[in-house]
PDB file of N, CA and C in Angstrom:
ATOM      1  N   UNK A   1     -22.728  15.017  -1.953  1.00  0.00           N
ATOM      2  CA  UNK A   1     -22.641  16.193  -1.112  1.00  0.00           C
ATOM      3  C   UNK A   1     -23.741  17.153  -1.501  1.00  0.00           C
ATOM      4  N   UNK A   2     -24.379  17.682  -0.221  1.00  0.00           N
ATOM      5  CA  UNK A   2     -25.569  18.839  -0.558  1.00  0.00           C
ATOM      6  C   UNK A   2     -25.304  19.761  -1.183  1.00  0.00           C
ATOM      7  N   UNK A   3     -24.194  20.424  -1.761  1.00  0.00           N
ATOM      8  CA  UNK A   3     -23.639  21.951  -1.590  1.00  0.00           C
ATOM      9  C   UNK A   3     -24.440  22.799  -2.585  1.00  0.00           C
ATOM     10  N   UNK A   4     -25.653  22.159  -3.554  1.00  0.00           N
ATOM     11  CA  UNK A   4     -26.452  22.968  -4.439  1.00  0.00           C
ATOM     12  C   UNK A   4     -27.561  23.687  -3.304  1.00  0.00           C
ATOM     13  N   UNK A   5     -27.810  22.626  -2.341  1.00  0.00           N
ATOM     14  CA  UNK A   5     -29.001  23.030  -1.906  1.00  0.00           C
ATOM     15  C   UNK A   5     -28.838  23.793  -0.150  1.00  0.00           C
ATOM     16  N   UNK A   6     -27.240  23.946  -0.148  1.00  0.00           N
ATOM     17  CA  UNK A   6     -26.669  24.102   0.959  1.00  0.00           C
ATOM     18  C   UNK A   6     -27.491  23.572   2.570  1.00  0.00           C
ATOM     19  N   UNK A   7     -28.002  22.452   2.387  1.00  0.00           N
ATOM     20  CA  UNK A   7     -28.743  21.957   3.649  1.00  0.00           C
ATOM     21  C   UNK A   7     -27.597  21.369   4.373  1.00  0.00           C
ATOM     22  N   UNK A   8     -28.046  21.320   5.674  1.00  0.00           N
ATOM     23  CA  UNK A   8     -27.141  20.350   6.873  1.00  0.00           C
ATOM     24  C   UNK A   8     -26.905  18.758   6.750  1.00  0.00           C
ATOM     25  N   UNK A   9     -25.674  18.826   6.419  1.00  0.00           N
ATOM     26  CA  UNK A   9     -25.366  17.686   5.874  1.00  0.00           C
ATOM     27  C   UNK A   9     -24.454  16.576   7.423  1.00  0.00           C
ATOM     28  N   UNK A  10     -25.116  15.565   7.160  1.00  0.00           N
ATOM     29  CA  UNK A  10     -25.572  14.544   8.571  1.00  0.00           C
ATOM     30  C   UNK A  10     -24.689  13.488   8.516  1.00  0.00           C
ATOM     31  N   UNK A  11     -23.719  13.145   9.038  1.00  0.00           N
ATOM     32  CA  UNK A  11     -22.421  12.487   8.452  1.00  0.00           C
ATOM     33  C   UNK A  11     -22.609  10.793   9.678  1.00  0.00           C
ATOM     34  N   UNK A  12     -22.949   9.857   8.969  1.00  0.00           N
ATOM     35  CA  UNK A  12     -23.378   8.735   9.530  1.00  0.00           C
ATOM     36  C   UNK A  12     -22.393   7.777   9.809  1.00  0.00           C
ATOM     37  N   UNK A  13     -21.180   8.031   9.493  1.00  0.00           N
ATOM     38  CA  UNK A  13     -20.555   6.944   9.602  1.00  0.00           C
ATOM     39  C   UNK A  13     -18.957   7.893   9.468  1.00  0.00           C
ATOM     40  N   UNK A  14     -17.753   7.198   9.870  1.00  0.00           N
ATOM     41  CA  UNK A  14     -16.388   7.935   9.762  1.00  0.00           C
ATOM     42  C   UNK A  14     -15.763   7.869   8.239  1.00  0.00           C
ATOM     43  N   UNK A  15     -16.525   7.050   7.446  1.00  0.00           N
ATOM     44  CA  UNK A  15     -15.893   7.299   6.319  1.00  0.00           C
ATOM     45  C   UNK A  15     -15.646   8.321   5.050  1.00  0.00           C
ATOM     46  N   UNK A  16     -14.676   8.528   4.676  1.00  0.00           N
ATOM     47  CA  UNK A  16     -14.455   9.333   3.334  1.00  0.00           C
ATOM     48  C   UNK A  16     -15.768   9.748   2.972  1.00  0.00           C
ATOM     49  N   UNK A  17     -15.588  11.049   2.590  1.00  0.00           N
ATOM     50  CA  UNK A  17     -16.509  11.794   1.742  1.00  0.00           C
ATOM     51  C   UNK A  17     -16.455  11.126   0.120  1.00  0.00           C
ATOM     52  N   UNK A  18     -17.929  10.982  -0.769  1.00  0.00           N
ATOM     53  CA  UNK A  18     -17.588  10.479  -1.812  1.00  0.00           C
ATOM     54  C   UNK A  18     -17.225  12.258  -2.631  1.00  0.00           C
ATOM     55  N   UNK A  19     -16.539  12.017  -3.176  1.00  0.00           N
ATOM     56  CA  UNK A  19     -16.017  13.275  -4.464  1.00  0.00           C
ATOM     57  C   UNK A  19     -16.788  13.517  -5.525  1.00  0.00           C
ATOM     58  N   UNK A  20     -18.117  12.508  -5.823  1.00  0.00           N
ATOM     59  CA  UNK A  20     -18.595  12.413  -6.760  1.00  0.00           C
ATOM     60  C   UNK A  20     -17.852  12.205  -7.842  1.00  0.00           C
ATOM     61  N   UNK A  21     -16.544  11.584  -8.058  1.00  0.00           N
ATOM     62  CA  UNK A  21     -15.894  12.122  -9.118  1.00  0.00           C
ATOM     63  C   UNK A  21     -16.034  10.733 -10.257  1.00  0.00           C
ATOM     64  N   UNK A  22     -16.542   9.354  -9.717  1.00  0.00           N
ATOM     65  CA  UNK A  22     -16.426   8.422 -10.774  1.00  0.00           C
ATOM     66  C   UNK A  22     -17.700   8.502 -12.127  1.00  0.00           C
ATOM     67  N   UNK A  23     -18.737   9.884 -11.474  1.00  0.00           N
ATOM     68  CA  UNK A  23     -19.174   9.237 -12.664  1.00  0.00           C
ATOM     69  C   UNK A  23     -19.075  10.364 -13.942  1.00  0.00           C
ATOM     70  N   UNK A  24     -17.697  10.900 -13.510  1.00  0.00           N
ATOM     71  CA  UNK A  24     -17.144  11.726 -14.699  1.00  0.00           C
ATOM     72  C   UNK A  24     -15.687  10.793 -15.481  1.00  0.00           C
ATOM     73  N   UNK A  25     -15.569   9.699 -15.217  1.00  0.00           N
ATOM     74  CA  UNK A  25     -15.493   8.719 -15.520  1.00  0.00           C
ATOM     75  C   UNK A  25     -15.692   8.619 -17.526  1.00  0.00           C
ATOM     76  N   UNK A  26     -16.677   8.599 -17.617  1.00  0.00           N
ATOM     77  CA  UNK A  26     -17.367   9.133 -18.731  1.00  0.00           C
ATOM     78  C   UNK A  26     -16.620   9.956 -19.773  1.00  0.00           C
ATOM     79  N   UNK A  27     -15.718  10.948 -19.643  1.00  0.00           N
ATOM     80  CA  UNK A  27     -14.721  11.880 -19.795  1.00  0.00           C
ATOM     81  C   UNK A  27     -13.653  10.900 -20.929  1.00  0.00           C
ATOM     82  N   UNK A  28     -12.992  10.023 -19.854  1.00  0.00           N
ATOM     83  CA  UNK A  28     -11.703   8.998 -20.623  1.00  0.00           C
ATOM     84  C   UNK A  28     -11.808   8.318 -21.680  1.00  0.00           C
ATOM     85  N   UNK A  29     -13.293   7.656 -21.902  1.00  0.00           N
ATOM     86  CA  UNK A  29     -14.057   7.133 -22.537  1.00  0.00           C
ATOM     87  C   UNK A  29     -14.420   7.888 -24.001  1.00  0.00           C
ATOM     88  N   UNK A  30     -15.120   9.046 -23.744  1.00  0.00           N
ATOM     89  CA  UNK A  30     -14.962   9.819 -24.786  1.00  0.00           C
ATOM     90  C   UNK A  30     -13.910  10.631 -25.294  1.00  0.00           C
ATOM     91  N   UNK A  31     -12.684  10.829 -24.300  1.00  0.00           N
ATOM     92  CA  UNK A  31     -11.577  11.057 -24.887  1.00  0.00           C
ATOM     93  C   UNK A  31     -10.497   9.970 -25.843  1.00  0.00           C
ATOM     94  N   UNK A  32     -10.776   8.467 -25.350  1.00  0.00           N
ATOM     95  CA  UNK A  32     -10.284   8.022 -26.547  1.00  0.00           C
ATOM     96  C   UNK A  32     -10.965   7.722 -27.876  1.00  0.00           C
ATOM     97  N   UNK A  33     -12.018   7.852 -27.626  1.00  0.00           N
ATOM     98  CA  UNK A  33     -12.751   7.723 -28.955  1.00  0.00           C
ATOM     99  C   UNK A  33     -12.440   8.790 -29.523  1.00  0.00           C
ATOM    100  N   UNK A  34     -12.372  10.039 -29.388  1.00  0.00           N
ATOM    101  CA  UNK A  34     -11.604  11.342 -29.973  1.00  0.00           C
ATOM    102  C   UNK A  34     -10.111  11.014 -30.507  1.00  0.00           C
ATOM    103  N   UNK A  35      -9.301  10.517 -29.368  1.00  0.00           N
ATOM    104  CA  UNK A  35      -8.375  10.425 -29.733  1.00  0.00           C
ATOM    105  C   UNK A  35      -8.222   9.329 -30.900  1.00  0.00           C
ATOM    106  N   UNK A  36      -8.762   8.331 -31.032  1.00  0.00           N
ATOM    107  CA  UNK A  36      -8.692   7.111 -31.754  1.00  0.00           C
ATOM    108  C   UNK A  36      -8.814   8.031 -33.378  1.00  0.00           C
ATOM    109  N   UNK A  37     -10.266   8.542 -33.825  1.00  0.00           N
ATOM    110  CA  UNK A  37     -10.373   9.490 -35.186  1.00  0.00           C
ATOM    111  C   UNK A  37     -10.081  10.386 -34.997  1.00  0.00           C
ATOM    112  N   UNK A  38      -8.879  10.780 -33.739  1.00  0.00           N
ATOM    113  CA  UNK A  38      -8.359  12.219 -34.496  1.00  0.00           C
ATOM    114  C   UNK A  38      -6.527  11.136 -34.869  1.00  0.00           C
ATOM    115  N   UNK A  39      -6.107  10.217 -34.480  1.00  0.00           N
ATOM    116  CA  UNK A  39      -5.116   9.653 -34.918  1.00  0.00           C
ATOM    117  C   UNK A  39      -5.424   8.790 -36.132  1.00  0.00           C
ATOM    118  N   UNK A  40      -6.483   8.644 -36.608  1.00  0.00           N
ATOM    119  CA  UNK A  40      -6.070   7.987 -38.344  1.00  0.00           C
ATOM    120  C   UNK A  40      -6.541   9.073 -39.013  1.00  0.00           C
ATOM    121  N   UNK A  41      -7.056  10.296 -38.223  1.00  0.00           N
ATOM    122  CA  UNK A  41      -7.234  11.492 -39.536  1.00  0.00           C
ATOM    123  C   UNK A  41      -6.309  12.022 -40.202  1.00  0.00           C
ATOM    124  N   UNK A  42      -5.083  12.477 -38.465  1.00  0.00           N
ATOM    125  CA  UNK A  42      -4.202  13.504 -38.726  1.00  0.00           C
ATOM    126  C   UNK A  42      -3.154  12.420 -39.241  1.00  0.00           C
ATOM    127  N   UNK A  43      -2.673  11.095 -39.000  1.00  0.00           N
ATOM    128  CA  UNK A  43      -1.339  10.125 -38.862  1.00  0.00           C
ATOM    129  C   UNK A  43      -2.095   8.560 -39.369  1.00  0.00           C
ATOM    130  N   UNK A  44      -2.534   7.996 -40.086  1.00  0.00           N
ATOM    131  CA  UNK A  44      -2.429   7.263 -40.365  1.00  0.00           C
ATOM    132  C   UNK A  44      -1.423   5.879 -39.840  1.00  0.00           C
ATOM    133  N   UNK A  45      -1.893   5.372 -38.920  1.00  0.00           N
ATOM    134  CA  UNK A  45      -1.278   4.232 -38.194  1.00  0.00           C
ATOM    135  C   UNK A  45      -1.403   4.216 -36.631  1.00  0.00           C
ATOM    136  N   UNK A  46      -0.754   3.115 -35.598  1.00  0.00           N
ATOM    137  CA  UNK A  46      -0.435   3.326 -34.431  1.00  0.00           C
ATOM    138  C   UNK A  46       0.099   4.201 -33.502  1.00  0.00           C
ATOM    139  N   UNK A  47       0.556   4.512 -34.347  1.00  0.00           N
ATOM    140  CA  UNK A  47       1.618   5.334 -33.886  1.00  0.00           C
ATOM    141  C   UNK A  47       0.783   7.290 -33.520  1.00  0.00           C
ATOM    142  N   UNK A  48      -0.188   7.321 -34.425  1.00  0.00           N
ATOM    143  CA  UNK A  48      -1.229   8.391 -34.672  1.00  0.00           C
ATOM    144  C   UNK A  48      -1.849   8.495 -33.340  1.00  0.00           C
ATOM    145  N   UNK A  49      -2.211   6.981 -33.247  1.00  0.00           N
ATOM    146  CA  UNK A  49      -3.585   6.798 -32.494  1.00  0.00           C
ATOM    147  C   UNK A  49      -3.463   6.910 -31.140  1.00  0.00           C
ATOM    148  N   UNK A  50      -2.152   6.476 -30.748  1.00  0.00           N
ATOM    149  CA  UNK A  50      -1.443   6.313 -29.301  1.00  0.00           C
ATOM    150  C   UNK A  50      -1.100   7.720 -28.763  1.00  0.00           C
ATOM    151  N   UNK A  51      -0.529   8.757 -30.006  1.00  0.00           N
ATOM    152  CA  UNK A  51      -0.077   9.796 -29.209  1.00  0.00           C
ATOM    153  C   UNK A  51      -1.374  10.361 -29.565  1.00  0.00           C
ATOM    154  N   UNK A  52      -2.365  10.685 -30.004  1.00  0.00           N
ATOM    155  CA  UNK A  52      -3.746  11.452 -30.083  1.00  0.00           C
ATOM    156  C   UNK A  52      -3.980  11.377 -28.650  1.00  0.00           C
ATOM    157  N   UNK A  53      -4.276   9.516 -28.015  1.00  0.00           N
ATOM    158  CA  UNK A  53      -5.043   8.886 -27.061  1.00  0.00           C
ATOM    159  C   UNK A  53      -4.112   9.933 -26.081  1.00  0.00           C
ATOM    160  N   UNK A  54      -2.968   9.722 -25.857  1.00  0.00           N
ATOM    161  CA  UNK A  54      -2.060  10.418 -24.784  1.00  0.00           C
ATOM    162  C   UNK A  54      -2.710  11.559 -24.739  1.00  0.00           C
ATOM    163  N   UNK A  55      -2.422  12.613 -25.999  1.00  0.00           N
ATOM    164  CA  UNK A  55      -3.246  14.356 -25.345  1.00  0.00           C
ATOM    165  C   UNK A  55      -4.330  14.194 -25.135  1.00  0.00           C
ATOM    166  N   UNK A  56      -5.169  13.553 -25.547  1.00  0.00           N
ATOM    167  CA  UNK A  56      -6.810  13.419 -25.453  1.00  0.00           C
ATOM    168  C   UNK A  56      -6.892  13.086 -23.932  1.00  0.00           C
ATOM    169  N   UNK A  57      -6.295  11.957 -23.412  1.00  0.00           N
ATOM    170  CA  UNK A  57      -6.223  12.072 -21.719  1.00  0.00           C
ATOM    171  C   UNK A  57      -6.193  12.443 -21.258  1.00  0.00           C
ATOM    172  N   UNK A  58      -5.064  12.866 -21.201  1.00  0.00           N
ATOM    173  CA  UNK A  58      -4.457  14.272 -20.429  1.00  0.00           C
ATOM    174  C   UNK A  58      -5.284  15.358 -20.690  1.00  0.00           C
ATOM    175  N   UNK A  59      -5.543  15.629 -21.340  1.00  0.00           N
ATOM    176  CA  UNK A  59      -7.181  16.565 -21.613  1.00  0.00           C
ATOM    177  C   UNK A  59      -8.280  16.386 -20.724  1.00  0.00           C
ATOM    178  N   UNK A  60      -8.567  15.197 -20.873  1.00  0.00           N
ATOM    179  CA  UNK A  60      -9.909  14.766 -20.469  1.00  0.00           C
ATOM    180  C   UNK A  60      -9.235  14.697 -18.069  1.00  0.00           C
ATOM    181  N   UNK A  61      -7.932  14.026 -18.609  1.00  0.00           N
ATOM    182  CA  UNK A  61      -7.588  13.972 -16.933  1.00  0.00           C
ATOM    183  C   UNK A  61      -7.681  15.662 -16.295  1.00  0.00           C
ATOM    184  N   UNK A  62      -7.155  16.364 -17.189  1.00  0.00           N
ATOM    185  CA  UNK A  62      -7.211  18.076 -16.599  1.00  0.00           C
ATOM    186  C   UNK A  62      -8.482  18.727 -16.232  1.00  0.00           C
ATOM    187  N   UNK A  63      -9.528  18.335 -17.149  1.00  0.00           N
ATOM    188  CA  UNK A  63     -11.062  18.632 -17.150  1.00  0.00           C
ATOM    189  C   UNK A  63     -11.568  17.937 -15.912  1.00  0.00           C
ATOM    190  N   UNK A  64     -11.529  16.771 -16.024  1.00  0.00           N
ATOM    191  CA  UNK A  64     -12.117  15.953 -14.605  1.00  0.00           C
ATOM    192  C   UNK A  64     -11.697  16.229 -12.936  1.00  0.00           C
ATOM    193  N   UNK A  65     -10.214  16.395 -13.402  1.00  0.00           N
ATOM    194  CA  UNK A  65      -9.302  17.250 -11.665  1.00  0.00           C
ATOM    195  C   UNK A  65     -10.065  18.696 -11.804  1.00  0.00           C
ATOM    196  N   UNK A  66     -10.505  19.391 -12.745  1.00  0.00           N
ATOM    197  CA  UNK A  66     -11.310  20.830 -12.432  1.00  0.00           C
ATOM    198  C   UNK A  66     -12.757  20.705 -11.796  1.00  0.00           C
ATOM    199  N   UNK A  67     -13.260  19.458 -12.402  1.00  0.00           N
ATOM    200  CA  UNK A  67     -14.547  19.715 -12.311  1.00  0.00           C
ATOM    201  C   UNK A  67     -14.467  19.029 -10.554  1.00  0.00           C
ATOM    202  N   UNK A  68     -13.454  17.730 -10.248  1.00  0.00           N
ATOM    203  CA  UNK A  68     -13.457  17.675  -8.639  1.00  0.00           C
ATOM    204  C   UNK A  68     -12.975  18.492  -7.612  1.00  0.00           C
ATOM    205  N   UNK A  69     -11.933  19.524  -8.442  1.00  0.00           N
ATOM    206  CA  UNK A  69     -11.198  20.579  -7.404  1.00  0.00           C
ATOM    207  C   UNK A  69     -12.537  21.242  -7.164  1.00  0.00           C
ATOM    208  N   UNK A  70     -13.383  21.718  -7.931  1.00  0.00           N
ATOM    209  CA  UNK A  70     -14.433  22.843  -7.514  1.00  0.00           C
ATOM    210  C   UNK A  70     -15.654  22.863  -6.742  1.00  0.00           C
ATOM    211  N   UNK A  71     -16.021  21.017  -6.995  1.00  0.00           N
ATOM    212  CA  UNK A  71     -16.694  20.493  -5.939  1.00  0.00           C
ATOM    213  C   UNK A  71     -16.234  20.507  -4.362  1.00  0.00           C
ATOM    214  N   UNK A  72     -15.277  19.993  -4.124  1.00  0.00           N
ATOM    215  CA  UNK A  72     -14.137  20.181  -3.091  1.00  0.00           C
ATOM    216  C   UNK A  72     -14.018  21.082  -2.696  1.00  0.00           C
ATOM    217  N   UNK A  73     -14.107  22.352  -3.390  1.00  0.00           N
ATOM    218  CA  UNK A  73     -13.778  23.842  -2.380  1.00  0.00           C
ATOM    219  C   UNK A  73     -14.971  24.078  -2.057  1.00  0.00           C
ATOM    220  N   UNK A  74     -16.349  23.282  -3.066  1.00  0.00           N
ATOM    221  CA  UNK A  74     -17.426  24.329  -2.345  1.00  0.00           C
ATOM    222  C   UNK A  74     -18.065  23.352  -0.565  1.00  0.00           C
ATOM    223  N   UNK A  75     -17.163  22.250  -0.369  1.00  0.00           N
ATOM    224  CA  UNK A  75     -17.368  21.471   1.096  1.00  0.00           C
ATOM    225  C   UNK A  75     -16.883  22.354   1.918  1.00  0.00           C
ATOM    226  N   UNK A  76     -16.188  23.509   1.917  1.00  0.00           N
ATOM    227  CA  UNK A  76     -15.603  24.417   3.086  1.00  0.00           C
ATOM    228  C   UNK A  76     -17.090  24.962   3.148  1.00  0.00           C
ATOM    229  N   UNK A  77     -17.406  25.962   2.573  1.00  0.00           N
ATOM    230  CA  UNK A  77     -19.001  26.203   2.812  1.00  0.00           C
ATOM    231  C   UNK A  77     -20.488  25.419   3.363  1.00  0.00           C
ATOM    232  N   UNK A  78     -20.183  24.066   2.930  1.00  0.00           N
ATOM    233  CA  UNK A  78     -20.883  23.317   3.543  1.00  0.00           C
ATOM    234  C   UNK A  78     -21.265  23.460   5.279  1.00  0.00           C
ATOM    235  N   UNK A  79     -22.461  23.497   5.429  1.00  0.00           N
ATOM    236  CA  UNK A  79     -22.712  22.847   7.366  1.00  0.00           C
ATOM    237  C   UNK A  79     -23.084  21.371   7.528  1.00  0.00           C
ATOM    238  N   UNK A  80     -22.758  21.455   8.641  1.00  0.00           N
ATOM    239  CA  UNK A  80     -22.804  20.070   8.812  1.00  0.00           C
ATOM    240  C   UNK A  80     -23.921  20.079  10.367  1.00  0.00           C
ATOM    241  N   UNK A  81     -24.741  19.042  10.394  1.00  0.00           N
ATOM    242  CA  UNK A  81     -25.528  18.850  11.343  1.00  0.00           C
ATOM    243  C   UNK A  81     -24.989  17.885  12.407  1.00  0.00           C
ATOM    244  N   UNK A  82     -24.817  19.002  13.539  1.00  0.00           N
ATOM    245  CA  UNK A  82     -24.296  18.362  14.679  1.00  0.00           C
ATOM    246  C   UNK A  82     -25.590  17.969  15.660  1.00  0.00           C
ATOM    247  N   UNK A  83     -25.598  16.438  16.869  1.00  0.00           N
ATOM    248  CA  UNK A  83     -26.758  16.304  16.912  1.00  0.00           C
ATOM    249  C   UNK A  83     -26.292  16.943  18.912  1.00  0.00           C
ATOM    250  N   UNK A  84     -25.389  16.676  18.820  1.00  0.00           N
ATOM    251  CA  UNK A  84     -24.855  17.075  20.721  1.00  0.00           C
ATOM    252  C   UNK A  84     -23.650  18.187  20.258  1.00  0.00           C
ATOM    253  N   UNK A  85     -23.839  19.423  20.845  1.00  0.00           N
ATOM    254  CA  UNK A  85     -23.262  20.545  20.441  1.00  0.00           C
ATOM    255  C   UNK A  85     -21.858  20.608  21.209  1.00  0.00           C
ATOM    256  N   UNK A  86     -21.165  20.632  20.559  1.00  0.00           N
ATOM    257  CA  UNK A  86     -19.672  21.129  21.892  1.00  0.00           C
ATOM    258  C   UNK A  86     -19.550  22.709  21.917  1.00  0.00           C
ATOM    259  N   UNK A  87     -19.224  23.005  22.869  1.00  0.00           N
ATOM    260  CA  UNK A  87     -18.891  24.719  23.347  1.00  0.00           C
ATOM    261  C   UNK A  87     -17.776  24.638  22.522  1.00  0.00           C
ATOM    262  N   UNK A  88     -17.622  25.791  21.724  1.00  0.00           N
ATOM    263  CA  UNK A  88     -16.234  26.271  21.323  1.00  0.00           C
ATOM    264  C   UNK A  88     -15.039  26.022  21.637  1.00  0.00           C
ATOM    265  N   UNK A  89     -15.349  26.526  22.492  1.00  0.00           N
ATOM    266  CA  UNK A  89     -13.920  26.439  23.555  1.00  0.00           C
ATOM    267  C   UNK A  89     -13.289  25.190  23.878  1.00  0.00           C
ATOM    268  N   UNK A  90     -14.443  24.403  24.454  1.00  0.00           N
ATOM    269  CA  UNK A  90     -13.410  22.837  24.312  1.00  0.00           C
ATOM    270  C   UNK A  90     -13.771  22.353  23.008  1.00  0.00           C
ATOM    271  N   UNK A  91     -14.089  22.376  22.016  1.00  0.00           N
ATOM    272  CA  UNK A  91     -13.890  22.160  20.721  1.00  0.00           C
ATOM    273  C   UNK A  91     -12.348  22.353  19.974  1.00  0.00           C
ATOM    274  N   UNK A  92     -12.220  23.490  20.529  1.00  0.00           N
ATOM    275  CA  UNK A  92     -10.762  23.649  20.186  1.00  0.00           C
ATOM    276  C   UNK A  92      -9.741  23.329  21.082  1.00  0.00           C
ATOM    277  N   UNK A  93      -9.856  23.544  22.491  1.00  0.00           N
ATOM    278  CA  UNK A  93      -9.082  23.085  22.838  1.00  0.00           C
ATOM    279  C   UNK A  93      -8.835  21.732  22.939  1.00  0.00           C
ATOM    280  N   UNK A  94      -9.691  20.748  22.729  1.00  0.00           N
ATOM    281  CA  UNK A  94      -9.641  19.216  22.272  1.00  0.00           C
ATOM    282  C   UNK A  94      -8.847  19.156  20.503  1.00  0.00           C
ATOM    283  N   UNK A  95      -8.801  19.690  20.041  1.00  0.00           N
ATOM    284  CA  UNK A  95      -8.525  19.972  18.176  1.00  0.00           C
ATOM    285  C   UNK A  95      -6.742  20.123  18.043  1.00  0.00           C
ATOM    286  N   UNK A  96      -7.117  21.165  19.267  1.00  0.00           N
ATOM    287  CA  UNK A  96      -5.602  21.716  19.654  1.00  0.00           C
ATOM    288  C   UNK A  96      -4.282  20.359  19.724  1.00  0.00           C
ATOM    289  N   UNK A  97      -5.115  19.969  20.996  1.00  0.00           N
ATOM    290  CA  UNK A  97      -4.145  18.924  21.829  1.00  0.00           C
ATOM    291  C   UNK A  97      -3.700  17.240  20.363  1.00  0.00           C
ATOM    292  N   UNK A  98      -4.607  17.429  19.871  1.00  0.00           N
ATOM    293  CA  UNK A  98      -4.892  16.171  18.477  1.00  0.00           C
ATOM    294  C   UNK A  98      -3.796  17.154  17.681  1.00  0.00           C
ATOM    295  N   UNK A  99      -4.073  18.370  17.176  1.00  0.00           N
ATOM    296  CA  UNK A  99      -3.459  18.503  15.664  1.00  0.00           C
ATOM    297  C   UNK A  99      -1.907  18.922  16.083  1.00  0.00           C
ATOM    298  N   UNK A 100      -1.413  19.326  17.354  1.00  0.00           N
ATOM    299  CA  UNK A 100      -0.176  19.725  17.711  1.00  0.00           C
ATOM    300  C   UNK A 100       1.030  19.046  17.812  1.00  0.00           C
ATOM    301  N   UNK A 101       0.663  17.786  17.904  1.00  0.00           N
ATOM    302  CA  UNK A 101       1.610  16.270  17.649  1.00  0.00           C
ATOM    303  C   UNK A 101       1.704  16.049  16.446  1.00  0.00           C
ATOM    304  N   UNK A 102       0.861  16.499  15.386  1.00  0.00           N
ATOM    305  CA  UNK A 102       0.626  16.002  13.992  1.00  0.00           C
ATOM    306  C   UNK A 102       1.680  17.177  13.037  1.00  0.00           C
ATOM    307  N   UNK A 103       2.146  18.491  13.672  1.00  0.00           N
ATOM    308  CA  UNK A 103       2.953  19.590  13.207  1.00  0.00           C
ATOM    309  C   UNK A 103       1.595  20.606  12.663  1.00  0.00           C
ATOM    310  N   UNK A 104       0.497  20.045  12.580  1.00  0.00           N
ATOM    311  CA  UNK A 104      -0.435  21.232  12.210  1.00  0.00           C
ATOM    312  C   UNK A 104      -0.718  22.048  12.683  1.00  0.00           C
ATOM    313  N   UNK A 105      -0.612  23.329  12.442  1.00  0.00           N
ATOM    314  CA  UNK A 105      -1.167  24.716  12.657  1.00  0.00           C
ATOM    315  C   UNK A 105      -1.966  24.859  13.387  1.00  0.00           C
ATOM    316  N   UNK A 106      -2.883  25.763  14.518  1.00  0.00           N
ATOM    317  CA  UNK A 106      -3.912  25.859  14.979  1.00  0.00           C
ATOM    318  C   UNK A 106      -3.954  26.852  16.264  1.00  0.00           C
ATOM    319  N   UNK A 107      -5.224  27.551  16.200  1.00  0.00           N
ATOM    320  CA  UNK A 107      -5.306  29.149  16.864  1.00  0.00           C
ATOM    321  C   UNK A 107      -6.918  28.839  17.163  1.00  0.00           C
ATOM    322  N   UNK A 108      -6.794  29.419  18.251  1.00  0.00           N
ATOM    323  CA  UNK A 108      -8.241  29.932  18.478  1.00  0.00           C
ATOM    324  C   UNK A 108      -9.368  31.158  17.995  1.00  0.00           C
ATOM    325  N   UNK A 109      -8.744  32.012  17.254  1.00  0.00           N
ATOM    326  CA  UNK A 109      -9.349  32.791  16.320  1.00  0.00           C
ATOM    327  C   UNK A 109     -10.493  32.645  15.808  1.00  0.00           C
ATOM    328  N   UNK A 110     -11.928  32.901  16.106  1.00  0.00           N
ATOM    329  CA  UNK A 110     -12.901  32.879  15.468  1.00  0.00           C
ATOM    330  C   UNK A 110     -13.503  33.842  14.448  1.00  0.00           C
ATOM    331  N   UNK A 111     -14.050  32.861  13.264  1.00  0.00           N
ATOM    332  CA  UNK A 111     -13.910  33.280  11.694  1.00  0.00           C
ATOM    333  C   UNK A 111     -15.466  33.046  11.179  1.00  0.00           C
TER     334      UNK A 111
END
């Protein structure tokens, strides 16, 4: 996703946005190696090493959901490059008729 360089971002195909998030990946990896010498420092045995690995995860899992939640909010800001423009108006009122079967919310209010 562009969102450093905030350019018009050109969407080629219907699939999922990537999250960027696998190659923080990296994170779990160095959290059990933490966890591994911080469980024969503090506990001596399996038993050390397993519950270290557990908080060290969960650590490393809390850090990684921050660093994708924040990417993620900054896609609301994002533009996107449209190449055939729709009028507003039936923009929404096409949005309307789709999200109103689905129970979702939706107003014509421009923001």
């Amino acid at each position: 996703m562009n969102m450093k360089n905030k350019e018009l971002l050109r969407l080629t195909s219907m699939a999922s946005l990537d999250d960027g998030g696998r190659k923080y990946n990296i994170i779990y990896f160095i959290a059990v190696a933490i966890g591994i010498i911080a469980g024969i420092c503090v506990r001596n045995g399996i038993e050390g090493i397993l519950g270290a690995n557990f908080l060290t995860l969960l650590v490393a899992f809390a850090i990684k959901d921050g660093i994708v939640d924040i990417k993620w909010k900054g896609l609301r800001k994002q533009k996107f490059l449209l190449e055939n423009r729709v009028p507003y108006d039936t923009l929404i009122h096409y949005l309307i008729g789709q999200l109103t079967p689905l129970g979702l919310l939706s107003s014509r209010k421009r923001g």
